[in-house]
PDB file of N, CA and C in Angstrom:
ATOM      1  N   UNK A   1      27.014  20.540  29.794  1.00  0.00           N
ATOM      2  CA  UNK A   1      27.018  20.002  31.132  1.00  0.00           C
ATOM      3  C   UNK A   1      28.148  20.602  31.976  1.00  0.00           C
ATOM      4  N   UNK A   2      28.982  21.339  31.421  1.00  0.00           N
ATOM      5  CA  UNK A   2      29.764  22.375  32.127  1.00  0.00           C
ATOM      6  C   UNK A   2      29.217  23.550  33.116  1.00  0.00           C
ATOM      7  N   UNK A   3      30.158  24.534  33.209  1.00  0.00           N
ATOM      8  CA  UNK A   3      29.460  25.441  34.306  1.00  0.00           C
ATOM      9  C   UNK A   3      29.432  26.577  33.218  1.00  0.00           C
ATOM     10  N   UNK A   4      28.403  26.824  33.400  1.00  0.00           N
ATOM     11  CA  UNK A   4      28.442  28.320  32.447  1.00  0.00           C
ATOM     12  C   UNK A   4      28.576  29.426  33.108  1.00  0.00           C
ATOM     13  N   UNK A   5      28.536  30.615  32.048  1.00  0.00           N
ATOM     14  CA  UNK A   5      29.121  31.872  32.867  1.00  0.00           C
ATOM     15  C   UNK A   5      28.366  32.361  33.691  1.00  0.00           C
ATOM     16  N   UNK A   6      26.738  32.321  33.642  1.00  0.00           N
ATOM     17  CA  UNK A   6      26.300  33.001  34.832  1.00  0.00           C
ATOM     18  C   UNK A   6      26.461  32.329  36.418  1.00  0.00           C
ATOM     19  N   UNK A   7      26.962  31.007  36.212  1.00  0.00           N
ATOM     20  CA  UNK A   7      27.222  30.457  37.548  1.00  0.00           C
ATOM     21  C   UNK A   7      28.470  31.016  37.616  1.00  0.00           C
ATOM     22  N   UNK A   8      29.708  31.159  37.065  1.00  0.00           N
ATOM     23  CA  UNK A   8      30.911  31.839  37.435  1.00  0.00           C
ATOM     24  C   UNK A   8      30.787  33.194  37.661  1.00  0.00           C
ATOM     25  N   UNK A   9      29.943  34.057  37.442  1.00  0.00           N
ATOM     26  CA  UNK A   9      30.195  35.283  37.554  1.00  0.00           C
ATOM     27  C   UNK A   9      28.997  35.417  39.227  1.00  0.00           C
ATOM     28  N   UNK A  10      27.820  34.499  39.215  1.00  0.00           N
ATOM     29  CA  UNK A  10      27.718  34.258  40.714  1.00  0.00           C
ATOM     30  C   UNK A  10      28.571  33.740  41.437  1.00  0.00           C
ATOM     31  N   UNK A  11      29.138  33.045  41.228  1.00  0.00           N
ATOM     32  CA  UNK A  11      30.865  32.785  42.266  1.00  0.00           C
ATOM     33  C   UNK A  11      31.287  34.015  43.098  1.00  0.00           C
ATOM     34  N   UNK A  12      31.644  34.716  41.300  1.00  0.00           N
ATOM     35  CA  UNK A  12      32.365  35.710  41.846  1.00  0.00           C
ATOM     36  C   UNK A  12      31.741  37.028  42.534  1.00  0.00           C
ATOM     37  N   UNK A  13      30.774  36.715  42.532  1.00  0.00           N
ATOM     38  CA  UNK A  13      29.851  37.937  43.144  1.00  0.00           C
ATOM     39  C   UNK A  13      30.122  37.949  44.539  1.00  0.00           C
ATOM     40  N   UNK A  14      29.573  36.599  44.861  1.00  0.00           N
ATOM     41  CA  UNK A  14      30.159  35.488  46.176  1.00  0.00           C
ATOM     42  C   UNK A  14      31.112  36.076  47.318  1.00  0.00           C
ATOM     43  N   UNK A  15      32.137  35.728  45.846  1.00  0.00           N
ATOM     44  CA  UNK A  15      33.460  35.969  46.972  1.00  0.00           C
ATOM     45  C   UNK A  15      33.648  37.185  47.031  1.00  0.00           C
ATOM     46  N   UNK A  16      33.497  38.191  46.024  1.00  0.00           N
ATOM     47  CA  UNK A  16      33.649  39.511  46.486  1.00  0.00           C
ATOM     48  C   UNK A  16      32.947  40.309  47.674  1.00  0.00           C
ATOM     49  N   UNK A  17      31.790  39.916  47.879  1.00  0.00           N
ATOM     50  CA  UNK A  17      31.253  40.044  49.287  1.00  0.00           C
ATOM     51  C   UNK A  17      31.624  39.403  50.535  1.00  0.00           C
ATOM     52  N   UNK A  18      32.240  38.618  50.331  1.00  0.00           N
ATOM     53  CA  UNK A  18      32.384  37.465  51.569  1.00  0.00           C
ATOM     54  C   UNK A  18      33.686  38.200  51.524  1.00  0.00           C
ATOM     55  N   UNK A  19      35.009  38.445  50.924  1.00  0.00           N
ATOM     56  CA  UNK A  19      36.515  38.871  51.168  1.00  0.00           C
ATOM     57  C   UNK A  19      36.644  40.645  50.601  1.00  0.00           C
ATOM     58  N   UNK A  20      35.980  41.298  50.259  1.00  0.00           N
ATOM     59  CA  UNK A  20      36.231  42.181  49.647  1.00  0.00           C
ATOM     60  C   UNK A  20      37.497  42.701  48.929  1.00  0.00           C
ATOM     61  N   UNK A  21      37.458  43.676  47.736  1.00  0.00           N
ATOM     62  CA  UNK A  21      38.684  43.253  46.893  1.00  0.00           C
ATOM     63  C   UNK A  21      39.611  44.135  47.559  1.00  0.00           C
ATOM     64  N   UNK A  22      39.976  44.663  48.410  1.00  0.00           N
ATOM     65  CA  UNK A  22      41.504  44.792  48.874  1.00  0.00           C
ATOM     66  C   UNK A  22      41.851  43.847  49.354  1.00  0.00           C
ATOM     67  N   UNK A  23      41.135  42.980  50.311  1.00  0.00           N
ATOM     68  CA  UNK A  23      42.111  41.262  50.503  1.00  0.00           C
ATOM     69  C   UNK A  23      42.468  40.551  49.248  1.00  0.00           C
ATOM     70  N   UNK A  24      40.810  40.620  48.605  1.00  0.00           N
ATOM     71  CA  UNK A  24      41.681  39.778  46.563  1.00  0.00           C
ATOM     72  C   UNK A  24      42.730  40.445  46.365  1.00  0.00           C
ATOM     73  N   UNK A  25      42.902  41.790  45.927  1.00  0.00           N
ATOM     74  CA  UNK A  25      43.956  42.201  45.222  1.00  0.00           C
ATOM     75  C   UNK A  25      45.341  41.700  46.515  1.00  0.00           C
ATOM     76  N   UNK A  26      45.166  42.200  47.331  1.00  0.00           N
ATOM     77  CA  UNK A  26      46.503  41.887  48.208  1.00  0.00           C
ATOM     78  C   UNK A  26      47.023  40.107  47.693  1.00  0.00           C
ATOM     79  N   UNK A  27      45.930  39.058  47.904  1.00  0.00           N
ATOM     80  CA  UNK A  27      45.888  38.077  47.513  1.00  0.00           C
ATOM     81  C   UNK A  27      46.687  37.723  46.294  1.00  0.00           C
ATOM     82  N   UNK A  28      46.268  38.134  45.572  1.00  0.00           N
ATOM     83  CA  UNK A  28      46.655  38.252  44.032  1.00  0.00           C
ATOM     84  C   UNK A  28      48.217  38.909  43.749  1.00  0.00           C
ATOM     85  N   UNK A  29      48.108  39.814  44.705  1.00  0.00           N
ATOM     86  CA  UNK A  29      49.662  40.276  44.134  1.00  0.00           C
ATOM     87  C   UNK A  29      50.679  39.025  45.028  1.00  0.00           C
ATOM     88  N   UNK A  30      50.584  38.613  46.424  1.00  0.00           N
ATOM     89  CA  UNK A  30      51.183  37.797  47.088  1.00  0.00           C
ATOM     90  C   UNK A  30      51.109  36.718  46.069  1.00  0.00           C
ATOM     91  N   UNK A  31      50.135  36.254  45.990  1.00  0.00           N
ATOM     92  CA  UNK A  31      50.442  35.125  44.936  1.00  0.00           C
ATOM     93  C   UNK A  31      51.249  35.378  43.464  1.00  0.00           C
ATOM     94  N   UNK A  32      50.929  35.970  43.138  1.00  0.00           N
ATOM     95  CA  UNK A  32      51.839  36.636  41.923  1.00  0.00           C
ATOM     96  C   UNK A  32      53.669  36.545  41.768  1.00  0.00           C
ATOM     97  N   UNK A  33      53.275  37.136  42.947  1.00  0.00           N
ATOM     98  CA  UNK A  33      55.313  37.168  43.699  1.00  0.00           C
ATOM     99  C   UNK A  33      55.483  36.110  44.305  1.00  0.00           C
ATOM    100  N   UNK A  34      54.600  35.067  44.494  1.00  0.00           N
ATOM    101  CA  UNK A  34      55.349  33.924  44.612  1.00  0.00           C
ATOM    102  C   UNK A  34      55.172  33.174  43.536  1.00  0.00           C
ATOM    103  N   UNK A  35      54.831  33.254  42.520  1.00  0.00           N
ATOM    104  CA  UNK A  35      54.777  32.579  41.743  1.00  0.00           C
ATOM    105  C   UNK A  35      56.180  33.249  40.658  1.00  0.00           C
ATOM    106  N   UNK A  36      56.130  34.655  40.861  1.00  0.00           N
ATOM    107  CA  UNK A  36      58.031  35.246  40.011  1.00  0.00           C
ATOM    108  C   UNK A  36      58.898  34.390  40.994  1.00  0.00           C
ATOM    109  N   UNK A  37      59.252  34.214  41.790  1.00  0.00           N
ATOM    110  CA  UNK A  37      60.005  34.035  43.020  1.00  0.00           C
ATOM    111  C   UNK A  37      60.350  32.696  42.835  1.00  0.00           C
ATOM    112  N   UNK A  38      59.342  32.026  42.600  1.00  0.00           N
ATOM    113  CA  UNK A  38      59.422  30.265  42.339  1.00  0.00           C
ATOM    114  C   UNK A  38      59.985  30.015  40.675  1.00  0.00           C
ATOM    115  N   UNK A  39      59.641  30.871  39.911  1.00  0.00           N
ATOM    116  CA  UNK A  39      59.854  30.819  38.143  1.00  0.00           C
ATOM    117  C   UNK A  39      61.688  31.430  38.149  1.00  0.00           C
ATOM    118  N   UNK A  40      62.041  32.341  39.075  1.00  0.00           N
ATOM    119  CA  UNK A  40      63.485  33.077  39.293  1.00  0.00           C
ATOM    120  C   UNK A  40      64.443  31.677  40.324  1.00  0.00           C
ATOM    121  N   UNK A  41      63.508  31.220  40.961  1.00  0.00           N
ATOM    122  CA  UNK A  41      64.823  29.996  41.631  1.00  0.00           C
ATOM    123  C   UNK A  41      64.729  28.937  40.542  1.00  0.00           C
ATOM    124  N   UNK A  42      63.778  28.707  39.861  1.00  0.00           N
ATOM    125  CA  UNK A  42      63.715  27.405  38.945  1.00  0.00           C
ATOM    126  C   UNK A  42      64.744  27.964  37.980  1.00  0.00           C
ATOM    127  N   UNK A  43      65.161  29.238  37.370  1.00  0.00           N
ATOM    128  CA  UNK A  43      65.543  29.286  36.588  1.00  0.00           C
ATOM    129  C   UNK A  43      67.400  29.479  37.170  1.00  0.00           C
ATOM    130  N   UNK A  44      67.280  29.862  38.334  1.00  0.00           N
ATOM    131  CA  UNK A  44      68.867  30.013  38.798  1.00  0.00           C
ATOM    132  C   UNK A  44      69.007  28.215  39.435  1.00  0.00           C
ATOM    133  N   UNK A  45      68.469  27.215  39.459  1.00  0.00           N
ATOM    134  CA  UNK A  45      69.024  25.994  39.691  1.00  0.00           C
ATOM    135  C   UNK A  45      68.838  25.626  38.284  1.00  0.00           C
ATOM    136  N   UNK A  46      68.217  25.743  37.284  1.00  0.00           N
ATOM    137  CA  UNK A  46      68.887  24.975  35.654  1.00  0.00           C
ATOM    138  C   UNK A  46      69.775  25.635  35.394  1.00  0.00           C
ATOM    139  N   UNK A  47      70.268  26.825  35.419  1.00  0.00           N
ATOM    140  CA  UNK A  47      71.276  27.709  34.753  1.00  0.00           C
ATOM    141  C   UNK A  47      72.588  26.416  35.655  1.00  0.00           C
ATOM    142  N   UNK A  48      73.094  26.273  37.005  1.00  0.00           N
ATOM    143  CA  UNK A  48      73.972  25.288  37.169  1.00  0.00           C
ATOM    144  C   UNK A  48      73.905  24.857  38.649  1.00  0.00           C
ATOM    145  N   UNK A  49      72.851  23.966  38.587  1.00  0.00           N
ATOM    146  CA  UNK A  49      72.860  23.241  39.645  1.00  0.00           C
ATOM    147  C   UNK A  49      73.956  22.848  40.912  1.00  0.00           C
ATOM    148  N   UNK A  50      75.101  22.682  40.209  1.00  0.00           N
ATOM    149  CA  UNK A  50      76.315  22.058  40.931  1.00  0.00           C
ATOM    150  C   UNK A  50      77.005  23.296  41.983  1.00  0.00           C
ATOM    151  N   UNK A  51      77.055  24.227  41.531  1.00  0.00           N
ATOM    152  CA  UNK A  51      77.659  25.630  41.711  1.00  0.00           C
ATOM    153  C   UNK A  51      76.702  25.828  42.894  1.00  0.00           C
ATOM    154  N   UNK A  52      75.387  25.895  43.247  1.00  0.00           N
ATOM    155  CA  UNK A  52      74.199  26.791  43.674  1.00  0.00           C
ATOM    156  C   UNK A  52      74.096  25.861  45.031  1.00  0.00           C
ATOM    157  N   UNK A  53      74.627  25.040  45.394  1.00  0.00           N
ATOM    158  CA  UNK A  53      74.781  24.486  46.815  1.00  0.00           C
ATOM    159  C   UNK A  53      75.660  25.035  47.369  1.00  0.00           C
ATOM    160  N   UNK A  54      76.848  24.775  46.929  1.00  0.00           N
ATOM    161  CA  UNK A  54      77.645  25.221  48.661  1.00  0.00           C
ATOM    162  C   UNK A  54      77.242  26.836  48.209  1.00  0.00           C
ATOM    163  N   UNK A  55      77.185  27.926  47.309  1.00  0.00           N
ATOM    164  CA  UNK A  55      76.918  29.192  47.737  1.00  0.00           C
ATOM    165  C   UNK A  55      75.806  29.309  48.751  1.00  0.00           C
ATOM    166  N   UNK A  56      74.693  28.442  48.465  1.00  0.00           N
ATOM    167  CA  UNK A  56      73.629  28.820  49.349  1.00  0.00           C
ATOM    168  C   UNK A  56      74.052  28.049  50.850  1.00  0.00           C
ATOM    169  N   UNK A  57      74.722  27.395  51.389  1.00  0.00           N
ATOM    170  CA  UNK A  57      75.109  26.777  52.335  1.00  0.00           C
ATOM    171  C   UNK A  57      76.021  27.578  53.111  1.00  0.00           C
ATOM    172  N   UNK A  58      77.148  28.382  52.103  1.00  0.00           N
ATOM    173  CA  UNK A  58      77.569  29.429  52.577  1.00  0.00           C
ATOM    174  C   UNK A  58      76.829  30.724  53.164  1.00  0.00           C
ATOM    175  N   UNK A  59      75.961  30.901  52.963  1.00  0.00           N
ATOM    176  CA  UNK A  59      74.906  31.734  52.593  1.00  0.00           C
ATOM    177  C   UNK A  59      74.013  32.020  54.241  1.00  0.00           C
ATOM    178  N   UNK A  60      73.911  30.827  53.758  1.00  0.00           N
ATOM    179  CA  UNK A  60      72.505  30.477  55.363  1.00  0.00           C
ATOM    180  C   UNK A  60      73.810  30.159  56.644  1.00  0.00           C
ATOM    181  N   UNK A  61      74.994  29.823  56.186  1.00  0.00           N
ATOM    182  CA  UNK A  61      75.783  30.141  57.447  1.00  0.00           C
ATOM    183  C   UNK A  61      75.805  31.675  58.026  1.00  0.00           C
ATOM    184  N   UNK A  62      76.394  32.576  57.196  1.00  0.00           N
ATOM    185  CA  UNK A  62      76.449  33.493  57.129  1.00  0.00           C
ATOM    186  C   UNK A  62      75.397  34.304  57.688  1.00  0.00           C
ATOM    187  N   UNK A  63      74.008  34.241  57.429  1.00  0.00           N
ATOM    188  CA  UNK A  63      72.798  34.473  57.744  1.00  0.00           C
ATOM    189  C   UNK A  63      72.553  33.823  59.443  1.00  0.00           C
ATOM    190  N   UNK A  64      73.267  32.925  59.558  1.00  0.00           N
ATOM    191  CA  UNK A  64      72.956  32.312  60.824  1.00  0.00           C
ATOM    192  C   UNK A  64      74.224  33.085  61.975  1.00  0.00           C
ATOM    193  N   UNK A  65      74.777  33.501  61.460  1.00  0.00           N
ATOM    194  CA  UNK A  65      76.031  34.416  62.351  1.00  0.00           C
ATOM    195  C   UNK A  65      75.833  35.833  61.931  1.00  0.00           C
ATOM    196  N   UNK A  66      74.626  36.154  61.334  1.00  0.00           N
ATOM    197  CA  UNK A  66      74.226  37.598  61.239  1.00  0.00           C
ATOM    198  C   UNK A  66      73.225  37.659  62.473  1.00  0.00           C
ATOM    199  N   UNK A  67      72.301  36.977  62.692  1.00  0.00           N
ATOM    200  CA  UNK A  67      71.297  36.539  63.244  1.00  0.00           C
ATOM    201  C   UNK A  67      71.751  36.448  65.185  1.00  0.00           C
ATOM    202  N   UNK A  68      73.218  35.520  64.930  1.00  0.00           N
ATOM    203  CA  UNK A  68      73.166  35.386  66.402  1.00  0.00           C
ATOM    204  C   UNK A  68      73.722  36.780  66.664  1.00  0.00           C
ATOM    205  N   UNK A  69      74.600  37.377  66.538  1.00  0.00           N
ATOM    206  CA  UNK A  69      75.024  38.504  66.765  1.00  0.00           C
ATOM    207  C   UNK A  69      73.843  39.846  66.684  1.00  0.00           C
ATOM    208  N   UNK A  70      72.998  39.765  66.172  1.00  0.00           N
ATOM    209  CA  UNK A  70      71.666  40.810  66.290  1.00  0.00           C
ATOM    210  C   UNK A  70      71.574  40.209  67.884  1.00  0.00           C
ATOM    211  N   UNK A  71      71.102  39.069  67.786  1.00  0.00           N
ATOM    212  CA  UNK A  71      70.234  38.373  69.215  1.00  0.00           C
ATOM    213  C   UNK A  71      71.256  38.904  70.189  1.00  0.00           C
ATOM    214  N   UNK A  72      72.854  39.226  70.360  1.00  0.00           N
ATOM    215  CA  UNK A  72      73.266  39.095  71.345  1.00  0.00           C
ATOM    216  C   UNK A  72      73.172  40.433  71.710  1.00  0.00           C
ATOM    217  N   UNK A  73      72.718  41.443  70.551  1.00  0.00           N
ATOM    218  CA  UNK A  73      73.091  43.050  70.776  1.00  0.00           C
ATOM    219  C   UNK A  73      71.690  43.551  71.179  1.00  0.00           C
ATOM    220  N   UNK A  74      70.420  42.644  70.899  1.00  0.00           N
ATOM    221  CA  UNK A  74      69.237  43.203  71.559  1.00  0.00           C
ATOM    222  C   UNK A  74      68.865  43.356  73.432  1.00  0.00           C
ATOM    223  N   UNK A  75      69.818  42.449  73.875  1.00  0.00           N
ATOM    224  CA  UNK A  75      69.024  42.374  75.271  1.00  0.00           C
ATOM    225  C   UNK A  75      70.177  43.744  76.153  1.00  0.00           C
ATOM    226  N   UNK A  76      71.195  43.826  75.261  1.00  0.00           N
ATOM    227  CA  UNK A  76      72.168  45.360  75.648  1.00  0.00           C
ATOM    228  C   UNK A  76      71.235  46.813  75.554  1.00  0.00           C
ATOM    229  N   UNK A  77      70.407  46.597  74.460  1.00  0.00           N
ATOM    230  CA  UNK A  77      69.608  47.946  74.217  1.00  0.00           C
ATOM    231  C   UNK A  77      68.435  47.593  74.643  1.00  0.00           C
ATOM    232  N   UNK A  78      67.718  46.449  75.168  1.00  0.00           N
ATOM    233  CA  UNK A  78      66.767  46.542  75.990  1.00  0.00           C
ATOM    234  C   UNK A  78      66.636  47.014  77.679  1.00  0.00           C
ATOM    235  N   UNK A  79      67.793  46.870  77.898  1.00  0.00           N
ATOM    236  CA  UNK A  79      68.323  47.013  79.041  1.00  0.00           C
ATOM    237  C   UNK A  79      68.564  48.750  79.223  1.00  0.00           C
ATOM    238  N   UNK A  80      69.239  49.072  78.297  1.00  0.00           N
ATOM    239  CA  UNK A  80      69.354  50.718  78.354  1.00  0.00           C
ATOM    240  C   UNK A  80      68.031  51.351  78.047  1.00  0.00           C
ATOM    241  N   UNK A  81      67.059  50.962  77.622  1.00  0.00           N
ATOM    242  CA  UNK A  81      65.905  51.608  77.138  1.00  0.00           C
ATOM    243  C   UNK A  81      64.987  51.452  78.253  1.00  0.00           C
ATOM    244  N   UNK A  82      65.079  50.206  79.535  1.00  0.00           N
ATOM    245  CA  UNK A  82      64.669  50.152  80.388  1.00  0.00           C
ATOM    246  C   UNK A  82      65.149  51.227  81.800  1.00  0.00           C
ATOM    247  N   UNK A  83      66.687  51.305  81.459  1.00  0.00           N
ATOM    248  CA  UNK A  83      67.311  51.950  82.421  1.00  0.00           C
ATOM    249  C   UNK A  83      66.381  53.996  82.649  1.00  0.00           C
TER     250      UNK A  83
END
C-alpha cells in the first residue's frame, strides 16, 4: 500500500520536465551548501558556546562600520562617473 517505484520514477520524470536539470542540479548543490554551512555552525557553537557570542557581536559590529563607510564612499564615485 506504499508507493512503488514506477510511481516515483513518474514523479521524477515530472519534475524533470517541468524544472529541467540545470535548475535541479543548481538546486541541489545550493541545498547541499546549506546544509555543510548549517552542520559547520552546529559544530563551531558545541565546540564552546560561551566564547562564540561576543566574537560574533564583535564581528557584525565591525561588518556594520565596514558597510557604512562603503555607503559613504559610493555617492563620491557616483558623482565623478557622472561628471
Amino acid at each position: 500500500m506504499g508507493i512503488s517505484i514506477w510511481q516515483l520514477v513518474i514523479v521524477l520524470v515530472i519534475v524533470l520536465l517541468l524544472f529541467g536539470t540545470k535548475k535541479l542540479r543548481n538546486l541541489g548543490s545550493d541545498l547541499g551548501g546549506a546544509v555543510k554551512g548549517f552542520k559547520g555552525a552546529m559544530k563551531d557553537g558545541a565546540k564552546d558556546p560561551d566564547d562564540s557570542e561576543p566574537q560574533q557581536l564583535e564581528q557584525a559590529e565591525s561588518d556594520d562600520a565596514g558597510k557604512a563607510k562603503a555607503e559613504e564612499k559610493e555617492p563620491v564615485a557616483r558623482e565623478r562617473d557622472s561628471a
